[in-house]
PDB file of N, CA and C in Angstrom:
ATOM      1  N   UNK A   1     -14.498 -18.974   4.751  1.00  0.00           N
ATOM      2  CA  UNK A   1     -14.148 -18.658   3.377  1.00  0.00           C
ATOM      3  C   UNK A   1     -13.868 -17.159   3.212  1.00  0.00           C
ATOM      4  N   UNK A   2     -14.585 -16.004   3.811  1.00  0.00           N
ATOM      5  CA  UNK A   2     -14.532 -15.284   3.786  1.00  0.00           C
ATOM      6  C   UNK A   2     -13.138 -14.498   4.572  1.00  0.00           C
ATOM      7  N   UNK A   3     -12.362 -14.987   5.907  1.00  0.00           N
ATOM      8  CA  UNK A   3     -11.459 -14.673   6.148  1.00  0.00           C
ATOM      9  C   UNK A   3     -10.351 -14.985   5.083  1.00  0.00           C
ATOM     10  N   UNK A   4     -10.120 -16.315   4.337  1.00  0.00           N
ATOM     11  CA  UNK A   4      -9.425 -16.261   3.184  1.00  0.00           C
ATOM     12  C   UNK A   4      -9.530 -15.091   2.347  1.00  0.00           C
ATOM     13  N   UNK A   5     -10.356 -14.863   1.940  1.00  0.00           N
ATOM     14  CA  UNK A   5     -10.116 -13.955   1.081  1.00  0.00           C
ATOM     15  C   UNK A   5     -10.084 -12.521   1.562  1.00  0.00           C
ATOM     16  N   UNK A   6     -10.328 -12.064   3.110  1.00  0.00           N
ATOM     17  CA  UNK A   6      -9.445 -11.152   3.447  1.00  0.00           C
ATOM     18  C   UNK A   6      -8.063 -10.988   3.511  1.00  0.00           C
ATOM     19  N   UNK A   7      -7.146 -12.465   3.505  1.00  0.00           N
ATOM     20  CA  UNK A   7      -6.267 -12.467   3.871  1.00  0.00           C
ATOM     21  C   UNK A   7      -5.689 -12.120   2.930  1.00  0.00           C
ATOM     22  N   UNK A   8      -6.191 -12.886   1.578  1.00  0.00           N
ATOM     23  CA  UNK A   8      -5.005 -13.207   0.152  1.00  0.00           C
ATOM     24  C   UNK A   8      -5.407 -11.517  -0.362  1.00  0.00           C
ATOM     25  N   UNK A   9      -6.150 -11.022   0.036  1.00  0.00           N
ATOM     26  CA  UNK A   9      -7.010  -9.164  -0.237  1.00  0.00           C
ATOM     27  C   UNK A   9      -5.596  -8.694   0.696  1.00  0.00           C
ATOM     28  N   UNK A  10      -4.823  -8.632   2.061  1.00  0.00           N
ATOM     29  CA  UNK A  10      -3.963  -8.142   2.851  1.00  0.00           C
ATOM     30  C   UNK A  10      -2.951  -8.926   1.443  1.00  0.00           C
ATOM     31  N   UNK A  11      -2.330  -9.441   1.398  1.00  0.00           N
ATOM     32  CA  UNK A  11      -1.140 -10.187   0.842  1.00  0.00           C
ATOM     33  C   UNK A  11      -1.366  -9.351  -0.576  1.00  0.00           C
ATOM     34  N   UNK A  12      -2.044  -9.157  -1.559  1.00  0.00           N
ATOM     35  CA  UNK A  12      -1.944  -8.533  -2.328  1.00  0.00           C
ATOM     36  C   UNK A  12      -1.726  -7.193  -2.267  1.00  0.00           C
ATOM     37  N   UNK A  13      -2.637  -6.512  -1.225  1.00  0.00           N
ATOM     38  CA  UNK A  13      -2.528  -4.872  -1.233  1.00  0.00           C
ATOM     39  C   UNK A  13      -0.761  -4.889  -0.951  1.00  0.00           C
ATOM     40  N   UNK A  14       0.012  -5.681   0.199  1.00  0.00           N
ATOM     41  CA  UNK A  14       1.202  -5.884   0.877  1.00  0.00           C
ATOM     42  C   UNK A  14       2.139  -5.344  -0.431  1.00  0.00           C
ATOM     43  N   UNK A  15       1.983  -6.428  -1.490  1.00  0.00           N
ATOM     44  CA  UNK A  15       2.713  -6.309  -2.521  1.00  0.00           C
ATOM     45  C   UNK A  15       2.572  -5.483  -3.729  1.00  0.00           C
ATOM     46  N   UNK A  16       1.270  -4.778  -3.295  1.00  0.00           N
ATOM     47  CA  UNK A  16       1.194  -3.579  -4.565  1.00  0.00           C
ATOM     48  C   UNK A  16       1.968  -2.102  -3.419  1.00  0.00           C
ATOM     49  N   UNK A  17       1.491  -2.040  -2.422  1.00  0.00           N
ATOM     50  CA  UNK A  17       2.402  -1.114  -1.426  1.00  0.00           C
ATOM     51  C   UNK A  17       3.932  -1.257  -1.713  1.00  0.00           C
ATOM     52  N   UNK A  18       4.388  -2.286  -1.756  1.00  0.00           N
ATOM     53  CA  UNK A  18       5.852  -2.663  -1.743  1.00  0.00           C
ATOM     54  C   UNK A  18       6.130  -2.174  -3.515  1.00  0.00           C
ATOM     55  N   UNK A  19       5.710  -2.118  -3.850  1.00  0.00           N
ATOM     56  CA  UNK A  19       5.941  -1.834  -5.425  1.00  0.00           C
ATOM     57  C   UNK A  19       5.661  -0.800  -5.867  1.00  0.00           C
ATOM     58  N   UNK A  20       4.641  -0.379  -4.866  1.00  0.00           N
ATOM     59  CA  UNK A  20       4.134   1.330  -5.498  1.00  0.00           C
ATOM     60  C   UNK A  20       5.402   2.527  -4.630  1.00  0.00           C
ATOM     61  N   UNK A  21       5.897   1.749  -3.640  1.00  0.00           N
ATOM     62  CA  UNK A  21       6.803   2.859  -3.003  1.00  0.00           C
ATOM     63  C   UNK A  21       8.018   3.120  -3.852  1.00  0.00           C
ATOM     64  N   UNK A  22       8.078   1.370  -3.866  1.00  0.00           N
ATOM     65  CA  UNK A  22       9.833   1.406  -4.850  1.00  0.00           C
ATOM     66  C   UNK A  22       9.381   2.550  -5.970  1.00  0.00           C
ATOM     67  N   UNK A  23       8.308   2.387  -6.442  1.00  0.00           N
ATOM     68  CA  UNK A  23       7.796   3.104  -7.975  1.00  0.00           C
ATOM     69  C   UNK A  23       8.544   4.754  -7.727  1.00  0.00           C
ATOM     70  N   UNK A  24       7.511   5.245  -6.660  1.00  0.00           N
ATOM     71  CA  UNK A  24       7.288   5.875  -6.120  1.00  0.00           C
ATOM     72  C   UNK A  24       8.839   6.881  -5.505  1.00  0.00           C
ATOM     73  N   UNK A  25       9.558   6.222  -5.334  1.00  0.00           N
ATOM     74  CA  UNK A  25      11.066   6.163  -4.669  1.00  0.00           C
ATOM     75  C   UNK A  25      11.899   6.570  -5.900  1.00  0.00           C
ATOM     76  N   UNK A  26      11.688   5.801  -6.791  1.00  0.00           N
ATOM     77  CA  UNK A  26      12.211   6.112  -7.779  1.00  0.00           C
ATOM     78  C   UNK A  26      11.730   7.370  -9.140  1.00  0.00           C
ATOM     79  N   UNK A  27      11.139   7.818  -9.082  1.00  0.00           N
ATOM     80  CA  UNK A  27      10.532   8.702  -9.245  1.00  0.00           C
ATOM     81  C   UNK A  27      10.892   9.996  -9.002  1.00  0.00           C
ATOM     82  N   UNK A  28      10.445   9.941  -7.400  1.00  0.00           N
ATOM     83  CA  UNK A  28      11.371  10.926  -6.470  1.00  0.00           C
ATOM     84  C   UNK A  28      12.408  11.507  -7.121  1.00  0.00           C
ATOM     85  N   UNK A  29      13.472  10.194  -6.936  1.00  0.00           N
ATOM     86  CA  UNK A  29      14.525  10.480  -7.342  1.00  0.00           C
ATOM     87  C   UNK A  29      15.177  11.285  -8.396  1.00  0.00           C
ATOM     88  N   UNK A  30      14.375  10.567  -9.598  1.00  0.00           N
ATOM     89  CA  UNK A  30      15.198  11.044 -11.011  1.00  0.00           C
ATOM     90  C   UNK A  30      14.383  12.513 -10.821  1.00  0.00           C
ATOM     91  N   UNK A  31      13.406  12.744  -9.896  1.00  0.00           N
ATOM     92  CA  UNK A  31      12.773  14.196 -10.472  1.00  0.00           C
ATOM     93  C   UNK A  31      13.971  14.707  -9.487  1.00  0.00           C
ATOM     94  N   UNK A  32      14.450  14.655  -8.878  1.00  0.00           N
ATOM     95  CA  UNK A  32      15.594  15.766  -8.255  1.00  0.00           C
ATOM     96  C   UNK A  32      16.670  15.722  -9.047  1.00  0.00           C
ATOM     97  N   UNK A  33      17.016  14.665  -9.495  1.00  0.00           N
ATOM     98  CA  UNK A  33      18.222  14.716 -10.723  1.00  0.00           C
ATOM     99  C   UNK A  33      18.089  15.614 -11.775  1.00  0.00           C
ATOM    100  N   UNK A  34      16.824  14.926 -12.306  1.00  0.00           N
ATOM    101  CA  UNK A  34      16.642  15.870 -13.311  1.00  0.00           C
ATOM    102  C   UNK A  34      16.529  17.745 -13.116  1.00  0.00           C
ATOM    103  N   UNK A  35      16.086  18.091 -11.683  1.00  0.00           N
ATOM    104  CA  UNK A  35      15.987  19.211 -11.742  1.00  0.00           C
ATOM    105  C   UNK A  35      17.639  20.120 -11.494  1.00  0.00           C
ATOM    106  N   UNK A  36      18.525  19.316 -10.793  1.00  0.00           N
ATOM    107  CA  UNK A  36      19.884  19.653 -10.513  1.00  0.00           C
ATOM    108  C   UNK A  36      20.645  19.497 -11.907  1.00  0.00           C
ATOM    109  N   UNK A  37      19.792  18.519 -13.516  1.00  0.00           N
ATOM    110  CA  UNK A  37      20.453  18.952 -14.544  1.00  0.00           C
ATOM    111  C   UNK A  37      19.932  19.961 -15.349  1.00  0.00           C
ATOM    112  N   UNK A  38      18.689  20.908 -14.583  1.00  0.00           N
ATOM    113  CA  UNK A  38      18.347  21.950 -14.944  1.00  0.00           C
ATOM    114  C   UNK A  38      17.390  21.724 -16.466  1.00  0.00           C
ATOM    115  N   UNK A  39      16.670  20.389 -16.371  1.00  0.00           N
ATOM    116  CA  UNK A  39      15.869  19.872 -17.426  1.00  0.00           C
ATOM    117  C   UNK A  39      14.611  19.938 -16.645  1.00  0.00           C
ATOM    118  N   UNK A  40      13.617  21.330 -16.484  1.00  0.00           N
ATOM    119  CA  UNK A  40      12.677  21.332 -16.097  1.00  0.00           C
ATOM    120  C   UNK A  40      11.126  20.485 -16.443  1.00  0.00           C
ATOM    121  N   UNK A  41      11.340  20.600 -17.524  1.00  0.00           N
ATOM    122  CA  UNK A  41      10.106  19.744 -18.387  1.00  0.00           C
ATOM    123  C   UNK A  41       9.945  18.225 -18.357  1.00  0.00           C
ATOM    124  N   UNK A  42      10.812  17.312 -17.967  1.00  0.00           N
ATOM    125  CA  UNK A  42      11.006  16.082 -17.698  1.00  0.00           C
ATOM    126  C   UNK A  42      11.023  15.869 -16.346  1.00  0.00           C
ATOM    127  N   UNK A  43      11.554  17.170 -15.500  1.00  0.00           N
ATOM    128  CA  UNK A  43      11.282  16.963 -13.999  1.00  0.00           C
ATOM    129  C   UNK A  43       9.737  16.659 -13.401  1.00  0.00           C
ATOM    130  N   UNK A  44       9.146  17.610 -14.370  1.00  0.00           N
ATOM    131  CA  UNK A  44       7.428  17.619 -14.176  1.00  0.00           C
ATOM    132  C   UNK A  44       6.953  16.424 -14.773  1.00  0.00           C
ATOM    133  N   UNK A  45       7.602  16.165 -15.773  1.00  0.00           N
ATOM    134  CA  UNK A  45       6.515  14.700 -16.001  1.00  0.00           C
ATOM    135  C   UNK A  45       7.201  13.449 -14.805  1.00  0.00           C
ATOM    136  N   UNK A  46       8.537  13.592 -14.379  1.00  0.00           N
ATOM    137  CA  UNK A  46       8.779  12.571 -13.150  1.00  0.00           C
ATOM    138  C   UNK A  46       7.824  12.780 -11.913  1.00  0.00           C
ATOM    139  N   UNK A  47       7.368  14.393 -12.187  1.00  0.00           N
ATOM    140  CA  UNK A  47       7.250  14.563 -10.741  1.00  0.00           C
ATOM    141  C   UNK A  47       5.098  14.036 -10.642  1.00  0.00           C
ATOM    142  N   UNK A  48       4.782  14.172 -11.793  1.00  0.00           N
ATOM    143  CA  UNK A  48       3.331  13.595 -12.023  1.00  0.00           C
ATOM    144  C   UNK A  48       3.477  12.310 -11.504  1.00  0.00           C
ATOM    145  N   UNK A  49       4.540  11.890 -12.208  1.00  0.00           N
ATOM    146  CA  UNK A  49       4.487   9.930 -12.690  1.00  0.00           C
ATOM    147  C   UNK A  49       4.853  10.041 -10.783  1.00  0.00           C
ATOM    148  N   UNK A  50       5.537  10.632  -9.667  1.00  0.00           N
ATOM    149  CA  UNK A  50       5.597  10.049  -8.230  1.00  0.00           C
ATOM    150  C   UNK A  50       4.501  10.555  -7.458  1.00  0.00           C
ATOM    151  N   UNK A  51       3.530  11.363  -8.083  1.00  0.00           N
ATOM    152  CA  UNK A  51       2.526  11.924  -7.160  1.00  0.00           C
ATOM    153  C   UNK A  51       1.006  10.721  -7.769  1.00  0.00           C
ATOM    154  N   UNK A  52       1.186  10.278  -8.589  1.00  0.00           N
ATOM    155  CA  UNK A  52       0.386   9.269  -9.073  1.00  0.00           C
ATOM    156  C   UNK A  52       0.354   7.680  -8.498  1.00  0.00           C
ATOM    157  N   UNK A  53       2.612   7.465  -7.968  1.00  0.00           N
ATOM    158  CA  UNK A  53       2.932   6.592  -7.620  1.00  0.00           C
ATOM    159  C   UNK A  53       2.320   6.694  -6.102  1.00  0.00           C
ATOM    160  N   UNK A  54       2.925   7.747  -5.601  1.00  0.00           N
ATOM    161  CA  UNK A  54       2.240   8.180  -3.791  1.00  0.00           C
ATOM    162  C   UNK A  54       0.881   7.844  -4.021  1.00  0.00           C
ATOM    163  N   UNK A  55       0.023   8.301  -4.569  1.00  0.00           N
ATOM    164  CA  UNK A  55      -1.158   8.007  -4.184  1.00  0.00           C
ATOM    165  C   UNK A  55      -1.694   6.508  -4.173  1.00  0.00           C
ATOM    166  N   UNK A  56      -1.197   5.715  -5.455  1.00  0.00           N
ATOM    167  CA  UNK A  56      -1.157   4.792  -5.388  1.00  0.00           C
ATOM    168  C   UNK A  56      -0.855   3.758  -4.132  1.00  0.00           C
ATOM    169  N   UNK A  57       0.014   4.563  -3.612  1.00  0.00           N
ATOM    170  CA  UNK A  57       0.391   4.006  -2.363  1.00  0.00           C
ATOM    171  C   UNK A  57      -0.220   4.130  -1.166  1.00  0.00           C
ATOM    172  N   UNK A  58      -1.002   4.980  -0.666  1.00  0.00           N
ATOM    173  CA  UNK A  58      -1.676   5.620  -0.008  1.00  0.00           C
ATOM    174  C   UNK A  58      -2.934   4.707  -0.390  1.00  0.00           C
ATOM    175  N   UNK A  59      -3.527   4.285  -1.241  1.00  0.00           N
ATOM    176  CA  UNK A  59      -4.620   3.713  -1.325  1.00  0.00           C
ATOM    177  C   UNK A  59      -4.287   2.318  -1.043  1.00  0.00           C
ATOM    178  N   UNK A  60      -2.993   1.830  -1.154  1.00  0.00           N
ATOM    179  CA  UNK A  60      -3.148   0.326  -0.906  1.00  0.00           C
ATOM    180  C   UNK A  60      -2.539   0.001   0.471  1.00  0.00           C
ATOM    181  N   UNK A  61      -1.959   1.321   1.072  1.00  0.00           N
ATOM    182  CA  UNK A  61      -2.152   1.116   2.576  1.00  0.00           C
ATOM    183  C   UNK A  61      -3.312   0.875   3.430  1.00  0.00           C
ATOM    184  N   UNK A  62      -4.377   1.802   2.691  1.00  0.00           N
ATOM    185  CA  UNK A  62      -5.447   2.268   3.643  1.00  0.00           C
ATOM    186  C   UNK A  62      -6.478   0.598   3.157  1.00  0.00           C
ATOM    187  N   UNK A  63      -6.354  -0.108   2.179  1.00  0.00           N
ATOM    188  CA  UNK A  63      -7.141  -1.170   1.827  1.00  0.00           C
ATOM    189  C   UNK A  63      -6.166  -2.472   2.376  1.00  0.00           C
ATOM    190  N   UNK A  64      -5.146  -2.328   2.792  1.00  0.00           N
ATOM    191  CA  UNK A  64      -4.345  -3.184   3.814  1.00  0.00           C
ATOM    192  C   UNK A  64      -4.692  -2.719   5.475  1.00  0.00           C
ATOM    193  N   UNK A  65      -5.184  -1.505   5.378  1.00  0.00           N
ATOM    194  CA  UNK A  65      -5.410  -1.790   6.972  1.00  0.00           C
ATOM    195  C   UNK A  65      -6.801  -2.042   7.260  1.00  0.00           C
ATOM    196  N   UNK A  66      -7.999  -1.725   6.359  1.00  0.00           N
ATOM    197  CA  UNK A  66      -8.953  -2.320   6.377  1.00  0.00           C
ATOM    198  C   UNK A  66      -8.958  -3.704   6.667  1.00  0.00           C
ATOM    199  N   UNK A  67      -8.398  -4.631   5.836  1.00  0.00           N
ATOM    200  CA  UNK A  67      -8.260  -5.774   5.629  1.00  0.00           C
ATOM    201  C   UNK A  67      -7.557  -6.497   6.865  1.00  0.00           C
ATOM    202  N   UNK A  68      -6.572  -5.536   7.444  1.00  0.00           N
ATOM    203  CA  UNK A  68      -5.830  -6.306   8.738  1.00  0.00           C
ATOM    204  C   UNK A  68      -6.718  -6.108   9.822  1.00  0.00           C
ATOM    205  N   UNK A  69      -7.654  -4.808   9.479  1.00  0.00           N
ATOM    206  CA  UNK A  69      -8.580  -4.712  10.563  1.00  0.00           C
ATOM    207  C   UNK A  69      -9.741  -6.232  10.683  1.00  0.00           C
ATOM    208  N   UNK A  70     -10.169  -6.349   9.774  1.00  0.00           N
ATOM    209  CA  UNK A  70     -10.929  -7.126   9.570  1.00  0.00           C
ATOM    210  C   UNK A  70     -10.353  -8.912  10.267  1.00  0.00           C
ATOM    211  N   UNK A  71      -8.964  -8.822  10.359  1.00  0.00           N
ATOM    212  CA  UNK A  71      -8.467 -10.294  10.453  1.00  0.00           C
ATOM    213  C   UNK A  71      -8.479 -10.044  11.374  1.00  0.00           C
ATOM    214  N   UNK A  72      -7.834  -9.144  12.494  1.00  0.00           N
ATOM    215  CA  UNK A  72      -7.726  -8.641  14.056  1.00  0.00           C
ATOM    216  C   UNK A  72      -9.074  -9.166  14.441  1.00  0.00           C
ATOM    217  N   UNK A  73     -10.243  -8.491  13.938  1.00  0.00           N
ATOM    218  CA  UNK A  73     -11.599  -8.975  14.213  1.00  0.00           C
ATOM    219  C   UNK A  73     -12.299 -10.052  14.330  1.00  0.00           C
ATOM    220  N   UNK A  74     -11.842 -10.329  13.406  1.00  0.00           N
ATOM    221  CA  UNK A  74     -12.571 -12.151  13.451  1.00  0.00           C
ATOM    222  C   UNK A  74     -11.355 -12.882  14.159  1.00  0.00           C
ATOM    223  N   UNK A  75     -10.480 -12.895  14.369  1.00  0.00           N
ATOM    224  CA  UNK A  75      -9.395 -13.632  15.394  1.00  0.00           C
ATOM    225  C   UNK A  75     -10.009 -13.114  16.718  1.00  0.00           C
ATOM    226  N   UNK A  76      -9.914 -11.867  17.158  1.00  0.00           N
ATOM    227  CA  UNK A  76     -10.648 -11.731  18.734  1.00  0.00           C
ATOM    228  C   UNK A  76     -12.264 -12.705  18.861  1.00  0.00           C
ATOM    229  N   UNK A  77     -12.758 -12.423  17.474  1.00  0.00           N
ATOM    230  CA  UNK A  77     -14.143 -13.058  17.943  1.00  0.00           C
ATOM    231  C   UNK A  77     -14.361 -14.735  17.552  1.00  0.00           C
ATOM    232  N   UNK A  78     -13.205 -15.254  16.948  1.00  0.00           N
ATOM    233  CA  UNK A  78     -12.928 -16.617  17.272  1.00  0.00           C
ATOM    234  C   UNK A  78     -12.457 -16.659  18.344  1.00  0.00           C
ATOM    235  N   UNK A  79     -11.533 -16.219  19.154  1.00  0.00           N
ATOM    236  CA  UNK A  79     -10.965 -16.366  20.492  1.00  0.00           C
ATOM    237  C   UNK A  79     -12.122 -16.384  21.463  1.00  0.00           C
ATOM    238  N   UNK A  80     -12.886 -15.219  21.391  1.00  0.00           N
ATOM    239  CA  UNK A  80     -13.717 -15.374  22.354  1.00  0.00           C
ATOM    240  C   UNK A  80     -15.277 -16.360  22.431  1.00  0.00           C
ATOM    241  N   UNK A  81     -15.592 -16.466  20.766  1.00  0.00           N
ATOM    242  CA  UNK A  81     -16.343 -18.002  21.351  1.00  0.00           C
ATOM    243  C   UNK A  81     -15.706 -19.424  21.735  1.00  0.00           C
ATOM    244  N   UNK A  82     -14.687 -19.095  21.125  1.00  0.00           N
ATOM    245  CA  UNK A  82     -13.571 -20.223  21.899  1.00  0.00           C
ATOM    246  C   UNK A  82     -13.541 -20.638  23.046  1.00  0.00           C
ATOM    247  N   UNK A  83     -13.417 -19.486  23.764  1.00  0.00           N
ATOM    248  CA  UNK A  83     -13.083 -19.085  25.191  1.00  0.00           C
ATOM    249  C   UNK A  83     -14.600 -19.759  26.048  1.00  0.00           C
ATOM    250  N   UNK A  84     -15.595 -19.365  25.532  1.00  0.00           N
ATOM    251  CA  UNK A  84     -17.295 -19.280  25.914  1.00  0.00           C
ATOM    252  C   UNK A  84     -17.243 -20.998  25.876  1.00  0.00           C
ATOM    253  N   UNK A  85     -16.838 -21.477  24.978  1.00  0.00           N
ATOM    254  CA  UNK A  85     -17.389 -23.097  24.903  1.00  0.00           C
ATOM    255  C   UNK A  85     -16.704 -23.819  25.527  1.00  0.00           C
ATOM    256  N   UNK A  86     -15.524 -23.454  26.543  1.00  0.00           N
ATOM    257  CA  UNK A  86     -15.133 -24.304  27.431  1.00  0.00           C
ATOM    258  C   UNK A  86     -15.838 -23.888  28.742  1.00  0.00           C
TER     259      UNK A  86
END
């Protein structure tokens, strides 16, 4: 039971990563636009809203590799009592 819910824990972080980059990407972006239309004050609030998005992202990497760590783990140590009972 407990590997389930590491897994559907990996599958969620997967899709908040995938969403926090696009966020994140986009963000980026309009803050360089905005600074090449020489609208400094809106550049800074883009540039908050992608350093909020990055981090965001950064945290749901590091709770996706926990989580993949954890499946790696219990797959080697099913394999190997596997292995033991034949």
């Amino acid at each position: 039971m407990l590997d389930l819910i590491f897994i559907a824990l990996f599958l969620l972080f997967l899709y908040y990563a995938i969403k926090d980059a696009y966020v994140a990407g986009f963000y980026s972006a309009n803050e360089q636009i905005n600074i090449l239309l020489g609208d400094s004050d809106v550049a800074l609030e883009w540039q908050r809203m992608y350093v909020t998005s990055f981090w965001h992202l950064i945290r749901d990497v590091v709770l996706m590799g926990i989580s993949l760590v954890w499946i790696i783990f219990r797959s080697m140590r099913n394999e190997l009592l596997l292995g033991r009972s034949f």
